[in-house]
Each structure stands twice: as C-alpha cells, then as structure tokens.
Protein backbone atom coordinates (compact mmCIF):
# COMPACT_ATOMS: atom_id res chain seq x y z
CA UNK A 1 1.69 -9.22 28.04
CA UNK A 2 5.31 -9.71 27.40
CA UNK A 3 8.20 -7.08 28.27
CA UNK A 4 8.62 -6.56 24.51
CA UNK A 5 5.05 -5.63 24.63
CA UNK A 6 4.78 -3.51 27.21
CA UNK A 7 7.85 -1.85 25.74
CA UNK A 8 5.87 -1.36 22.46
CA UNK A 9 3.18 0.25 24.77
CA UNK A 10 5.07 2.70 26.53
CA UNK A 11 6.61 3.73 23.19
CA UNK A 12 3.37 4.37 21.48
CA UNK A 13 1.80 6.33 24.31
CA UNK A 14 4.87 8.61 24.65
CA UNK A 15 4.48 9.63 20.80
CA UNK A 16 1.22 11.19 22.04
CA UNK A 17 2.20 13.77 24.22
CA UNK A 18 5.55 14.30 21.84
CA UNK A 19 2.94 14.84 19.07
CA UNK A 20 1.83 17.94 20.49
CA UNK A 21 4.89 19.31 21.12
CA UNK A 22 5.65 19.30 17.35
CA UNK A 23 2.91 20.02 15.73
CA UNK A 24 3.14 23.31 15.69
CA UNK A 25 6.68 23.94 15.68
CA UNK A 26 8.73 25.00 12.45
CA UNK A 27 10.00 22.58 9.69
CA UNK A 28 13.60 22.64 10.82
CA UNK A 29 12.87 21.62 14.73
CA UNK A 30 9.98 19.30 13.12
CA UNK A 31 12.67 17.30 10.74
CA UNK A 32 15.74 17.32 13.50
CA UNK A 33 13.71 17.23 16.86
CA UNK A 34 11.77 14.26 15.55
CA UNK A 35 14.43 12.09 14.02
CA UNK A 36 16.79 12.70 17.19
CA UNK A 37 13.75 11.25 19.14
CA UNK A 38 13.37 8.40 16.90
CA UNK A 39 17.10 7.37 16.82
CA UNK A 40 16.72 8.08 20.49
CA UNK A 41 14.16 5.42 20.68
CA UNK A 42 15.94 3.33 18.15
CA UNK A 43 19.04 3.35 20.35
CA UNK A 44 17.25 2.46 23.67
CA UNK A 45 15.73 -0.12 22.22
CA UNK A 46 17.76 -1.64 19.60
CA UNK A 47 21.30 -1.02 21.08
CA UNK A 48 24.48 -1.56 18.81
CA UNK A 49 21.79 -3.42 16.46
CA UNK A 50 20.63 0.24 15.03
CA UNK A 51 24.13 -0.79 12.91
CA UNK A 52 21.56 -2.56 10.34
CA UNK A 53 19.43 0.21 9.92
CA UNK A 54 21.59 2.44 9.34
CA UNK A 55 23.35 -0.02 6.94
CA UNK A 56 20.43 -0.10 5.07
CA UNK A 57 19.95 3.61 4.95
CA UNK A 58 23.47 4.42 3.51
CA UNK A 59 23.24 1.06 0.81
CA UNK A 60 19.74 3.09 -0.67
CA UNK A 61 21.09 6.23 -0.44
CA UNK A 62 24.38 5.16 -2.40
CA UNK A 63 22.09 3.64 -4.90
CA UNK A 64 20.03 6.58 -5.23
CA UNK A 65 22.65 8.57 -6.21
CA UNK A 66 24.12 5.90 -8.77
CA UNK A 67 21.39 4.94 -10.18
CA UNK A 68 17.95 7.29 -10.03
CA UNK A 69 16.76 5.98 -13.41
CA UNK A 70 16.25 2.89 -11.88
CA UNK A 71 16.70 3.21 -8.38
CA UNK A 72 13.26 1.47 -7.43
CA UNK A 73 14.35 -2.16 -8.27
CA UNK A 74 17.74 -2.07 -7.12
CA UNK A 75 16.32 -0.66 -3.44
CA UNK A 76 13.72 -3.38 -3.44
CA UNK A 77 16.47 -5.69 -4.37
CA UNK A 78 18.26 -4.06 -1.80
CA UNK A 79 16.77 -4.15 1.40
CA UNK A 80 15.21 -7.58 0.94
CA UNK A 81 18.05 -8.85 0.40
CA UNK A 82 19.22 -7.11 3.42
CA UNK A 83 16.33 -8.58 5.35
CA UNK A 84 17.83 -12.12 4.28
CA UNK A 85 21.18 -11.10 5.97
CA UNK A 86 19.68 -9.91 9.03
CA UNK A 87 17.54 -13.17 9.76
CA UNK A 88 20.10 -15.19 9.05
CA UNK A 89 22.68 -13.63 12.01
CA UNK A 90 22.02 -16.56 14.12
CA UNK A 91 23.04 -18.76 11.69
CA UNK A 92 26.09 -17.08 10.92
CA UNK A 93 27.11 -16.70 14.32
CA UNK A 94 26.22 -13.25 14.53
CA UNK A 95 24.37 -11.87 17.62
CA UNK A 96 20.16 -12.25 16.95
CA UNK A 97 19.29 -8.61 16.97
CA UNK A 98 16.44 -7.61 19.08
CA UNK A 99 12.75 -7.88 18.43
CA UNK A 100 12.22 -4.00 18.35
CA UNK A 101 15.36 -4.34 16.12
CA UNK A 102 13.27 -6.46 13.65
CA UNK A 103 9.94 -3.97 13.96
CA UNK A 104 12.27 -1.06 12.76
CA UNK A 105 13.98 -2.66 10.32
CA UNK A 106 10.30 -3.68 8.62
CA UNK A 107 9.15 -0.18 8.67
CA UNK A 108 12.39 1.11 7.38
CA UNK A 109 12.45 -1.17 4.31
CA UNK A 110 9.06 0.13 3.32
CA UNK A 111 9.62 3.60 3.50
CA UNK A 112 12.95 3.12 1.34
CA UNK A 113 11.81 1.40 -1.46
CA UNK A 114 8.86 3.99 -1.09
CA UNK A 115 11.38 6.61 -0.93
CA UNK A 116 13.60 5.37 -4.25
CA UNK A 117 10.39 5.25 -5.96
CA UNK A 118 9.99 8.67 -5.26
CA UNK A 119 13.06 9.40 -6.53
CA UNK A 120 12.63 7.56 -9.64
CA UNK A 121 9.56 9.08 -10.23
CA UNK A 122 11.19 12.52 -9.68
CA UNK A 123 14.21 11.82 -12.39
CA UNK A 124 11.45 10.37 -14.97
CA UNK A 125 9.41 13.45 -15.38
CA UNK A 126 12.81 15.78 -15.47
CA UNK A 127 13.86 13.91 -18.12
CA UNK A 128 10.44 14.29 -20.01
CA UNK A 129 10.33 18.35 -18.84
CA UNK A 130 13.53 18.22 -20.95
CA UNK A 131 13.00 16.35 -24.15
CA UNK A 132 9.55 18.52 -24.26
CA UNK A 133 11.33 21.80 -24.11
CA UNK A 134 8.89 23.52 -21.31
CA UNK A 135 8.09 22.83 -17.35
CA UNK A 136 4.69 21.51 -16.37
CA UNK A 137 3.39 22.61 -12.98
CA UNK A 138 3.52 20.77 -9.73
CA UNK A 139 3.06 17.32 -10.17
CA UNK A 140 0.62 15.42 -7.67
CA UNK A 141 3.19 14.05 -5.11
CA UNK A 142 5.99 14.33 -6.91
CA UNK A 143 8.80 15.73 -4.77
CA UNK A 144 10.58 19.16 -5.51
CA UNK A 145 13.80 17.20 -5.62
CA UNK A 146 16.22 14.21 -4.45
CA UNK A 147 16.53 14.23 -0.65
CA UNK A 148 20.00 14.75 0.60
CA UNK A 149 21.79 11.91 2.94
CA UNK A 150 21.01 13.85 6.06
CA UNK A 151 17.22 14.64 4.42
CA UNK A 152 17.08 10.54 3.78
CA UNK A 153 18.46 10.13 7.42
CA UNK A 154 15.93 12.22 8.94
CA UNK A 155 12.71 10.65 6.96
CA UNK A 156 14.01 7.26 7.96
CA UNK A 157 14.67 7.97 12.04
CA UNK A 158 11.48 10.17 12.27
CA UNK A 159 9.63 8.66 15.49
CA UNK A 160 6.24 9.08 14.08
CA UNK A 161 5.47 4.62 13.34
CA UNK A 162 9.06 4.16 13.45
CA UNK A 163 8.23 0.64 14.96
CA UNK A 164 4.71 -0.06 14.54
CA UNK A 165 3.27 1.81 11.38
CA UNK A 166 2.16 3.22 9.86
CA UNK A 167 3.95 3.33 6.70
CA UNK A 168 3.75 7.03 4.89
CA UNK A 169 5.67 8.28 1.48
CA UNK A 170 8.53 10.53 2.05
CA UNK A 171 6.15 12.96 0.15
CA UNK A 172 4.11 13.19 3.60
CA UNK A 173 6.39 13.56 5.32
CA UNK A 174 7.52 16.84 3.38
CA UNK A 175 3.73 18.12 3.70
CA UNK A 176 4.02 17.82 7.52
CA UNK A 177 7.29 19.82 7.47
CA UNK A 178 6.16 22.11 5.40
CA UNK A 179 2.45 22.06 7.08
CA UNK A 180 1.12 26.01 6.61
CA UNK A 181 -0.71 27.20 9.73
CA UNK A 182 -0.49 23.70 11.79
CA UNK A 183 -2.19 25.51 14.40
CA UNK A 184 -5.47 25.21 12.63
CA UNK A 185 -5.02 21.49 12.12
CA UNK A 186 -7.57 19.84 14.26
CA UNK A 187 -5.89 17.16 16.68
CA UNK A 188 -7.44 16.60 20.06
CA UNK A 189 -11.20 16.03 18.55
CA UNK A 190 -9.95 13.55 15.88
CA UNK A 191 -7.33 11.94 18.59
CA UNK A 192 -10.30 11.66 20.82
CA UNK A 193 -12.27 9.99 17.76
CA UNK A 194 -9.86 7.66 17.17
CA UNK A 195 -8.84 6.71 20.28
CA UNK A 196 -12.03 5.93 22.58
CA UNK A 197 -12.39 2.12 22.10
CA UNK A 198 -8.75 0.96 22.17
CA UNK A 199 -9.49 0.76 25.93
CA UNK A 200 -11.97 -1.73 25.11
CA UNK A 201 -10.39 -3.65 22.93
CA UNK A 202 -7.35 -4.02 25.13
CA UNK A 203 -9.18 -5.22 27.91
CA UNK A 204 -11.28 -8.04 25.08
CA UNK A 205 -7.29 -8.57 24.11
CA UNK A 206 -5.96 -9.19 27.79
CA UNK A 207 -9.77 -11.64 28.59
CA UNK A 208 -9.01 -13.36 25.14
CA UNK A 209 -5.48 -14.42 25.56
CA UNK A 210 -5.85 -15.07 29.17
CA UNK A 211 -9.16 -17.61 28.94
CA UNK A 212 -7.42 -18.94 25.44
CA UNK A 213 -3.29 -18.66 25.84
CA UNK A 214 -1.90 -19.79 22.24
CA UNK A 215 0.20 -21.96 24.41
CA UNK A 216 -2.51 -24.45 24.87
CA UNK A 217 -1.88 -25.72 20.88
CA UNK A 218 1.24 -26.54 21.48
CA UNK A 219 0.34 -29.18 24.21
CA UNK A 220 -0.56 -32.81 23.55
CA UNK A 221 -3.05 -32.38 26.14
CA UNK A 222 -5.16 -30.05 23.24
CA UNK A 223 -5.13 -32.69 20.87
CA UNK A 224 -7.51 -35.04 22.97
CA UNK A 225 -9.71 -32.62 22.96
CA UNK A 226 -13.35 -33.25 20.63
CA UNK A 227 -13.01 -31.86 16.86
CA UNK A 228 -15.70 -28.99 17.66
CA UNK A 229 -13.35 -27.47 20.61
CA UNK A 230 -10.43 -27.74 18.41
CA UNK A 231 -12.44 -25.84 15.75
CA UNK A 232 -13.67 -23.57 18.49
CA UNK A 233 -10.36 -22.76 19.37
CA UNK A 234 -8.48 -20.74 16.65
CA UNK A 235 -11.69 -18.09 16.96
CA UNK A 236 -10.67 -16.82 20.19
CA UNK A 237 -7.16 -17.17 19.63
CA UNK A 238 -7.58 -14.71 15.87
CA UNK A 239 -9.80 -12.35 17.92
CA UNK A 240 -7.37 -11.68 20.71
CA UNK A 241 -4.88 -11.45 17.57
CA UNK A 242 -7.18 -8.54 16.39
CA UNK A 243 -7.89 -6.59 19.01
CA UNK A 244 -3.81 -6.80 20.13
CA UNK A 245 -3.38 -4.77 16.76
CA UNK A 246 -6.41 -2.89 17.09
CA UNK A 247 -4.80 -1.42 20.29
CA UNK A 248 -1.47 -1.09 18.80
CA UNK A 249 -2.12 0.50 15.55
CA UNK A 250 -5.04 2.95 17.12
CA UNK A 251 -1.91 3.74 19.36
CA UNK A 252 -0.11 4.78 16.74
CA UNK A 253 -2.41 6.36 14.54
CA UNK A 254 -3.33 8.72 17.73
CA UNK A 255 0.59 9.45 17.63
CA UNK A 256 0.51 10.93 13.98
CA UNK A 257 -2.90 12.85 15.06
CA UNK A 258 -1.24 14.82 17.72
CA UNK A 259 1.51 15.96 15.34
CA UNK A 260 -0.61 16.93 12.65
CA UNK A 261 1.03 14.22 10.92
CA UNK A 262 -0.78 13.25 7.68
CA UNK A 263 -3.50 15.52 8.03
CA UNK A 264 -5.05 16.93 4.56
CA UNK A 265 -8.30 18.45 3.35
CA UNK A 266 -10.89 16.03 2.75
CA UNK A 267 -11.48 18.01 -0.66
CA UNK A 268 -7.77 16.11 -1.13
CA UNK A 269 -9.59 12.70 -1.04
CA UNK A 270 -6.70 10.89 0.46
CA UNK A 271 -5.92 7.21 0.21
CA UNK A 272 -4.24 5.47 3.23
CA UNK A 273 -0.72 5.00 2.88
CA UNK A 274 -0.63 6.86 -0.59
CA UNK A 275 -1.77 10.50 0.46
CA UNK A 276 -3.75 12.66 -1.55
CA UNK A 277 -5.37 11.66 -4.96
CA UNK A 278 -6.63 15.32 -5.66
CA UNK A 279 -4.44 18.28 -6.21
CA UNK A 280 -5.60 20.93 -3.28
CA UNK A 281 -4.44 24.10 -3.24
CA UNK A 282 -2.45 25.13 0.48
CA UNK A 283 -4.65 27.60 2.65
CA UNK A 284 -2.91 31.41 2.37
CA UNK A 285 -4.20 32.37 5.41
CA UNK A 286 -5.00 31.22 9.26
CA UNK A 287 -8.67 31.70 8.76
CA UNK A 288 -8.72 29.64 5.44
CA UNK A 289 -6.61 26.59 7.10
CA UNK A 290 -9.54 26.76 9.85
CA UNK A 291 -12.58 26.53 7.65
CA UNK A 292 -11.07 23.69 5.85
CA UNK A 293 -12.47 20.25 7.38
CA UNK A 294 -9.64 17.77 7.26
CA UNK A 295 -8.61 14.26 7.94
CA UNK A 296 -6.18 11.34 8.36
CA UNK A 297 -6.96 8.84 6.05
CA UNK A 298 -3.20 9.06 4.80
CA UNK A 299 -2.50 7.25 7.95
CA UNK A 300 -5.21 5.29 8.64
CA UNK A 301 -3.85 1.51 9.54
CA UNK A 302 -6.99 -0.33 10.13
CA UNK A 303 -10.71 -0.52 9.75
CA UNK A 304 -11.65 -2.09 12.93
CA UNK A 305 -15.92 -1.99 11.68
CA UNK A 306 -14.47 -3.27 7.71
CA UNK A 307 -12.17 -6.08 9.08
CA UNK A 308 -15.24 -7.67 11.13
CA UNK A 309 -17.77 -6.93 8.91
CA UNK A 310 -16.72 -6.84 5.18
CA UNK A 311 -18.21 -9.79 3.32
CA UNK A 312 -15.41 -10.96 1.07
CA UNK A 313 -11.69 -12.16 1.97
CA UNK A 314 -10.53 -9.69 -0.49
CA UNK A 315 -11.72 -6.72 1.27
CA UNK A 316 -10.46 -8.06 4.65
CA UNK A 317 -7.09 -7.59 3.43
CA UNK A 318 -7.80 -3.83 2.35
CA UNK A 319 -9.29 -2.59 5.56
CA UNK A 320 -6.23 -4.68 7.96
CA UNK A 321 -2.81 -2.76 7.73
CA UNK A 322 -3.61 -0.49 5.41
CA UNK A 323 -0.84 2.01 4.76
CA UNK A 324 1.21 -1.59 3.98
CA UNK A 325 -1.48 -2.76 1.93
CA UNK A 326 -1.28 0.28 -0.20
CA UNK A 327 2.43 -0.36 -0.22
CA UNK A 328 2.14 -3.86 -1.66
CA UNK A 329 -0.17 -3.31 -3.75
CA UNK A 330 1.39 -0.33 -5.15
CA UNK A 331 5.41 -1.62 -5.22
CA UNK A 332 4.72 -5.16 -5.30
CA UNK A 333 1.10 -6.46 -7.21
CA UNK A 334 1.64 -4.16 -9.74
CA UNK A 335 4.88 -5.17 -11.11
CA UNK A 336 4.27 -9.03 -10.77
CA UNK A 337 5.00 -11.66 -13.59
CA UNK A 338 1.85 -12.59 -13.97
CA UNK A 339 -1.23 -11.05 -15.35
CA UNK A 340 -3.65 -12.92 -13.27
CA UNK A 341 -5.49 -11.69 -9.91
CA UNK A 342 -5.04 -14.52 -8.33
CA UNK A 343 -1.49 -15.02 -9.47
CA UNK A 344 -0.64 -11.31 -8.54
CA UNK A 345 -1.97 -12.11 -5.27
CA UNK A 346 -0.12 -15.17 -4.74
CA UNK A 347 3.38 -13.00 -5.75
CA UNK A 348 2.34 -10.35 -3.40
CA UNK A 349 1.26 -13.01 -0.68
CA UNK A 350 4.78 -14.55 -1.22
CA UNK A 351 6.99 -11.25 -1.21
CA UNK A 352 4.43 -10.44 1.90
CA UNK A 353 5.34 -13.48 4.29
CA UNK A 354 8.99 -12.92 3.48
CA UNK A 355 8.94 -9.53 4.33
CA UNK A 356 7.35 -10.67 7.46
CA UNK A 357 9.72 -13.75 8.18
CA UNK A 358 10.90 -16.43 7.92
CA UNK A 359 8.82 -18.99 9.64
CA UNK A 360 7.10 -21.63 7.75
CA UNK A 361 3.78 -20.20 9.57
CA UNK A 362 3.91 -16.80 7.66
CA UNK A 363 4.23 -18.75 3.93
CA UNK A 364 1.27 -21.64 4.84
CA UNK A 365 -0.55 -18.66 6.13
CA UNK A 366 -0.52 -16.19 3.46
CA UNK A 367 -0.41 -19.03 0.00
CA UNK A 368 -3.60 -19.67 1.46
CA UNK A 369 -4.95 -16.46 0.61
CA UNK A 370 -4.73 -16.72 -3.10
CA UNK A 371 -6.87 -20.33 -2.81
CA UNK A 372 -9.36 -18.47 -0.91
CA UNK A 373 -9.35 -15.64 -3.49
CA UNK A 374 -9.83 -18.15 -6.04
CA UNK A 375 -12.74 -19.87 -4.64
CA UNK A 376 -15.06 -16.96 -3.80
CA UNK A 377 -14.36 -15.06 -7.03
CA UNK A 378 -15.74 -18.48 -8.64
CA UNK A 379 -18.31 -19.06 -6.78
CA UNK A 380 -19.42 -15.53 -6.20
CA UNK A 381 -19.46 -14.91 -9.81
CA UNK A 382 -21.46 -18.26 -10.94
CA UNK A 383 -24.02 -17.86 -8.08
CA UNK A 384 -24.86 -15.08 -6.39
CA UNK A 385 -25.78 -13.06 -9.18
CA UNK A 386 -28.60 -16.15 -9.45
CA UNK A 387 -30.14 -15.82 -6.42
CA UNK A 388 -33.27 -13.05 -5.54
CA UNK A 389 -32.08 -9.78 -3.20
CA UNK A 390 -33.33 -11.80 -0.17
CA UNK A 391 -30.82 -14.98 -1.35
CA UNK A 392 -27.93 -12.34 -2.40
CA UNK A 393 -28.23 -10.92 1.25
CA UNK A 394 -27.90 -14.56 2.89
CA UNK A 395 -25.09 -15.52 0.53
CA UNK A 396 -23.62 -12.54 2.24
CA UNK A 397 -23.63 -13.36 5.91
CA UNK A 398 -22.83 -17.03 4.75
CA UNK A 399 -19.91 -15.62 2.80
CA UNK A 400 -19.15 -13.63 6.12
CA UNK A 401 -19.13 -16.25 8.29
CA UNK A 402 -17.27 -18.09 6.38
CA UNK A 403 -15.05 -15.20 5.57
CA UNK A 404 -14.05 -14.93 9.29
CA UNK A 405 -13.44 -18.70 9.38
CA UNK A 406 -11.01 -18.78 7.05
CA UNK A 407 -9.13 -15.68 8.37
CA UNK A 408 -9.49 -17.87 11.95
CA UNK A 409 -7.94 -20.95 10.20
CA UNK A 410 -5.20 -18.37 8.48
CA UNK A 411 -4.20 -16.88 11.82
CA UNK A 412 -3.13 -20.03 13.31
CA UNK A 413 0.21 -20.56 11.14
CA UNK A 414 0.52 -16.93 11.52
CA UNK A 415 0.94 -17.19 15.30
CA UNK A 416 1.91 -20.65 15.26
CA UNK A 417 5.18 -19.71 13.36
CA UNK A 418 6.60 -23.29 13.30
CA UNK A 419 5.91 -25.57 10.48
CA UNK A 420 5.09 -28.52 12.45
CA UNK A 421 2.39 -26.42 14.76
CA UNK A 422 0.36 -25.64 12.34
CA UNK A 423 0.34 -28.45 10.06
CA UNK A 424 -0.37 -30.42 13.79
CA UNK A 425 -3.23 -27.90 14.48
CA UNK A 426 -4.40 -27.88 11.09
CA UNK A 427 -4.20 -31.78 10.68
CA UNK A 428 -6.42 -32.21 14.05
CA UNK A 429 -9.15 -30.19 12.14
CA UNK A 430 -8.47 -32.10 8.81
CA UNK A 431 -7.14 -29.11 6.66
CA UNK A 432 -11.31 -28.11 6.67
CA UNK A 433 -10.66 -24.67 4.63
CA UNK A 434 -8.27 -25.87 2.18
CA UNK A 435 -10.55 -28.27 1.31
CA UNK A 436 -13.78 -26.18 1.56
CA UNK A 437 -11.81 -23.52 -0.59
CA UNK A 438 -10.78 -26.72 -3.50
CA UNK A 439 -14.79 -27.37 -3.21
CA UNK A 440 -16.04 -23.78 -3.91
CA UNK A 441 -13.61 -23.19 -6.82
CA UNK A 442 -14.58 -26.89 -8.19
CA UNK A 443 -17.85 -25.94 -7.84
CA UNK A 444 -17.58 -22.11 -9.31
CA UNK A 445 -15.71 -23.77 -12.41
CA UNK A 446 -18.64 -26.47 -12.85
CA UNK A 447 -20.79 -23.26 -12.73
CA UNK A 448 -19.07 -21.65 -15.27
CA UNK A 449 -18.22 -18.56 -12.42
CA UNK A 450 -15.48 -16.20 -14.24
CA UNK A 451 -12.19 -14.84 -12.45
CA UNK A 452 -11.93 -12.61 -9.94
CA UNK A 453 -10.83 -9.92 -12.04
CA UNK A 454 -13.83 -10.34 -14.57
CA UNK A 455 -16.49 -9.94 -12.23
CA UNK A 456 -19.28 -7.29 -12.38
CA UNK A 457 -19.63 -4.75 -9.76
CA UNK A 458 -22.93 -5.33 -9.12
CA UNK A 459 -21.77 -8.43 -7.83
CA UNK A 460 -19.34 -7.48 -5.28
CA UNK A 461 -20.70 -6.82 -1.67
CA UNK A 462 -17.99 -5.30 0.42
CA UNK A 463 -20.16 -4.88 3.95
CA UNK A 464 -23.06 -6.36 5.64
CA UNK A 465 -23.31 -2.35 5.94
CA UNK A 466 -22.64 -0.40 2.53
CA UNK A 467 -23.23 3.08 4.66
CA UNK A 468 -20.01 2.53 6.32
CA UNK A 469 -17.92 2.14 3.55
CA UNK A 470 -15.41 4.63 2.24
CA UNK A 471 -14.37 5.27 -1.50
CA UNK A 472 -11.77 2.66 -2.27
C-alpha cells in the first residue's frame, strides 16, 4: 500500500469512532462539530489546495442565489468546468494539488450539482404553490428552503465520505440533523453487519496485488509471456481492484452507520444515493423510533454479492458505486441528447470518465461500456428467450463469465491510465472483447434481437441468485 493509501485508511477508520460521538448529539453540534472535522481533515490533508474547494463552493453558492430557476445547469456547468481548471494546474504552471485534494474535490462536485438541484427543485414548486393560489403539504425530499452560505459550507465540509463516498443529497443530510430520538437508531449491530468481511477482503487485496503488482504490464519482460498468461493476467489484477474498494467503501459506509447517518425506516423504501421513495411519517416518541426497524440503503456504495454475481454488464454498474450511480443516472442519463439506451449510456459513460480524469485509460475504459451494452441487449433479446429454462440458466453463467471478462478487460485502461498501456496490453491480447462484443451485436441484429430498452422483463436475469436481490 502506498502512503496516500494508508492515509485514506487512517481517515476512514477515525470516522468510526467520531460517528459515535455525533450521533446522538443535537443538530447544531451535529452541523458545526462535523464540518470543523471535515475541513480539519481537508486541511491536513490537502494544505493551501482546500483554496479549490472552497472556490468551488462560493462559485455555486453565487449562482444559486442568481439564478435558482435554473441553477442546476449552470452548477453542472460549473464545477466541471472547474474540474478542467484544476487538472490542468500542471500545465499552467500551477502547483499539482494533492491526490486527497483530487478525492475531495470529486465528492464535492457531486454533492453541489446535487445540492443546486435541490434548490431548483425547491424554487419550481414555490412558483407553482403560487400560480395555484394554495400550499400543498410536504413534498417528498423537497427541502424547507434555500440553504444559507454557511448552511452550503457546512453540507459541503461535513466529514461523513468527504473523500471516499459516499455521495448523499443535501436533503439527508438535513434528516440526520434533524434525526428525532437518534438514540434509538440502531448502529453497532448494522456496523457490525457491514463491516465483518472487509478484513477479508483486505487481506485477498494485499495477496492479489502482491502475487500480481500492476507494475508487471508495464514491463517488456510481460509481453513475452504466452497469450493465455497475458489473458490470465488482468483477472487478478480487476479482483485486487475490487476488493481495494470493497475495503474502502465498507470503511466508509461503517463511518455513516456510527453517526446514524442515512438511517430511515425500511417502511421508507430507500434508494442508495437518492434517500427515501416513500413518504414516512417521523416517530413522536422514544418508544415508537425503537420499534421501527431501519436501514442504510441511502448510503449503501456497493453490492459486494451483486457485483460478482449479477449476470448482465448492466447490473454490474448498478450494484458498484452506487450512491454515484444514482447520481449519474439521475443528473446526467436523464438529461442526455439522445433518446437511445445505449446512446444515454455512452453520454453518461463520457461525462463519467471526465469526471474521473483525464487519462486516456478512463475514456477507452468506460466507451467500452456502451459496446458491451449493445451487444448483450441484442443478443439477450434474440436468444435467450429461445432457449428451454435449463438453456436460459446456462446462457446465464455463460453471460456471467463473460460478464466478468469484460469488466477484467475494462479494468485494465482503468488502472493502466496511459493511452499507450492499455492499447499495448490490449493489443498483446488482440482487442478479444471489442471484437467479441462487434460479434454478439452482429449476431443479435442477424437475429432480429431488439434494443436494450425494448426488452421484456421476463428476459432480464439480474443474479445467478434472484433471492438476493433488492427492489431496484
């Protein structure tokens, strides 16, 4: 592990313990004490760099205020346009800020354009309250009105995933605040839950990377290796990818779970990232809060069982990051010019690896998603719906396996980073998923397979084990 990493480590575990010390503590010390330990942390680890977040806080804010009508557009335009600025510091002979620098300046243009849409949302239905002539009740997470520049500051520096995720609305962040009774949140059980195999899959991380360093690609020596260890390769090298993340984001979803942080009844049926989808009235009372049986799907990151073991590429990207997922999908898919699945996907995948990078790895990595799509909505659509229940369930663990392949090929420019790495790594195995991908969607259009969009439910398998699916 590298000193950044370790870093990252030691900042996730101490959100733990700090967790517990505000979860039951009023909304006042919640709000201050948690954003003074998050610019702390920002500070410590950023330096004079915290400049660009804050920046980028005050350039929202100001554009809040102008312009709440349409606020959402001109903060996306905003702070990715910002982002563009900030990589390009080196270039401009500007000191490079600091990875950790980079990590909260991700997070922080997420949960702006989050927050402006907020906002937006907020000004549209006051302006509808007023041309009807009477006031509707509360509003499913609509917020009770525009935060203040101190209120903005405070949602932005809060500690909770202020480097590693996950992303939440500013609208959760108001629940925890205003959490009633947080004593009768449950914590240590679900922390407990939650936490038990990221020992495991740190030590699978730290065997991985150690019997496969990444390294090795970059050497001629690699290259004169036979095709089937070259192949081999990128499947250790993607699984010690996952279970680094697996670690990290369990870390940090153990962080919100000690605060209480994004806790709601389950009768609230929340969606990761998004919050609740189901109005549910707040407990008046201690012993009401208790009986309630709650969880944290709000900020549930990953599906470590659905990212192994989901059968399609599409559902690999909903159970991996979630709460940014849900972002995307939500800020980004659904306002793309283009009416098309595949195309939507390819404009998210695009706005995705910029908001990632700049390194040629993240774009070869992600405009590969949208051919993948492609080719197993076409197939999947033209065949399996053919074949007899035993043929549909070993299309599935072919579609699996090949699944994981392609998320194995994938990973390589993603870690890779440099254009001529991964072209060089995926030359030496003779682009085999691009053109395996070009062959299924040839084939699904011979077929007469429809889009992705088009196809039937009955036809979509999600798991090689339905039972431990959730409701999307």
């Amino acid at each position: 592990m590298s000193p950044e990493e370790w870093t990252y480590l030691v900042v996730l575990l101490i959100s733990i313990p700090i967790g517990f010390l505000f979860k039951k503590a009023g909304p006042g010390l919640k709000r201050w004490g948690a954003a003074a330990v998050g610019l702390g942390l920002t500070l410590f680890t950023c330096g004079p760099h915290t400049l660009h977040s804050l920046i980028t806080i005050l350039g929202t804010w100001a554009l809040i205020q102008a312009q709440p009508c349409s606020c959402h557009a001109l903060a996306l335009a905003w702070t990715f346009s910002y982002l563009l600025f900030f990589r390009a510091l080196s270039l401009l002979g500007l000191p490079t800020p600091t990875p950790f620098t980079n990590a909260v300046q991700l997070l922080l243009t997420l949960k702006l354009v989050s927050l402006a849409s907020e906002v937006q949302d907020l000004h549209l239905a006051q302006r509808k309250e007023m041309a009807s002539g009477f006031s509707k009740g509360p509003t499913l997470g609509l917020l009770p009105d525009v935060p203040s520049l101190m209120e903005t500051l405070s949602y932005s520096y809060c500690y909770v995933g202020i480097m590693t995720g996950p992303f939440f609305r500013y609208r959760t962040y108001l629940d925890w605040l205003e959490q009633p009774f947080p004593g009768a949140v449950p914590s240590l059980r679900p922390l407990l839950r939650r936490a038990w195999p990221a020992p495991l899959f740190g030590l699978l991380f730290l065997l991985s990377s150690h019997l496969f360093p990444l390294e090795a690609v970059r050497e001629d020596a690699f290259y004169a290796r036979p095709l089937p260890a070259r192949l081999f390769y990128m499947i250790p090298v993607f699984f010690a990818f996952r279970m680094r993340f697996y670690v990290a984001w369990i870390a940090a979803e153990c962080g919100c779970i000690a605060a209480g942080f994004g806790a709601y009844p389950v009768a609230a049926k929340a969606r990761a990232g998004g919050g609740p989808t189901l109005q549910c009235p707040p407990p008046s009372s201690p012993e009401k809060a208790a009986s309630l049986e709650y969880d944290y799907e709000t900020i549930r990151n990953i599906d470590c069982y659905g990212t192994d073991f989901c059968v399609r590429v599409r559902d690999g990207m909903r159970y991996w990051n979630m709460t940014v997922q849900w972002w995307l999908a939500q800020y980004i898919y659904k306002s793309a010019p283009a009416r098309s699945y595949v195309l939507r996907s390819a404009w998210t995948m695009l706005l995705s690896a910029y908001w990632h990078g700049l390194h040629p790895g993240y774009y070869l990595s992600f405009l590969t998603i949208p051919l993948c799509l492609a080719a197993e909505g076409r197939l999947e659509s033209a065949l399996r719906g053919r074949l007899s229940p035993g043929g549909q369930k070993a299309w599935d663990w072919v579609h699996w396996f090949l699944k994981m392949r392609a998320y194995d090929y994938m990973c390589m420019g993603f870690v890779l980073l440099s254009l001529a790495d991964t072209l060089r790594y995926w030359a030496s195995i003779y682009f085999c998923i691009h053109f395996l991908a070009l062959a299924a969607l040839g084939l699904g259009l011979a077929l007469g397979g429809g889009s992705p969009s088009r196809r039937k439910a009955a036809s979509q398998p999600t798991s090689l084990a339905p039972e431990k699916l959730r409701e999307e």
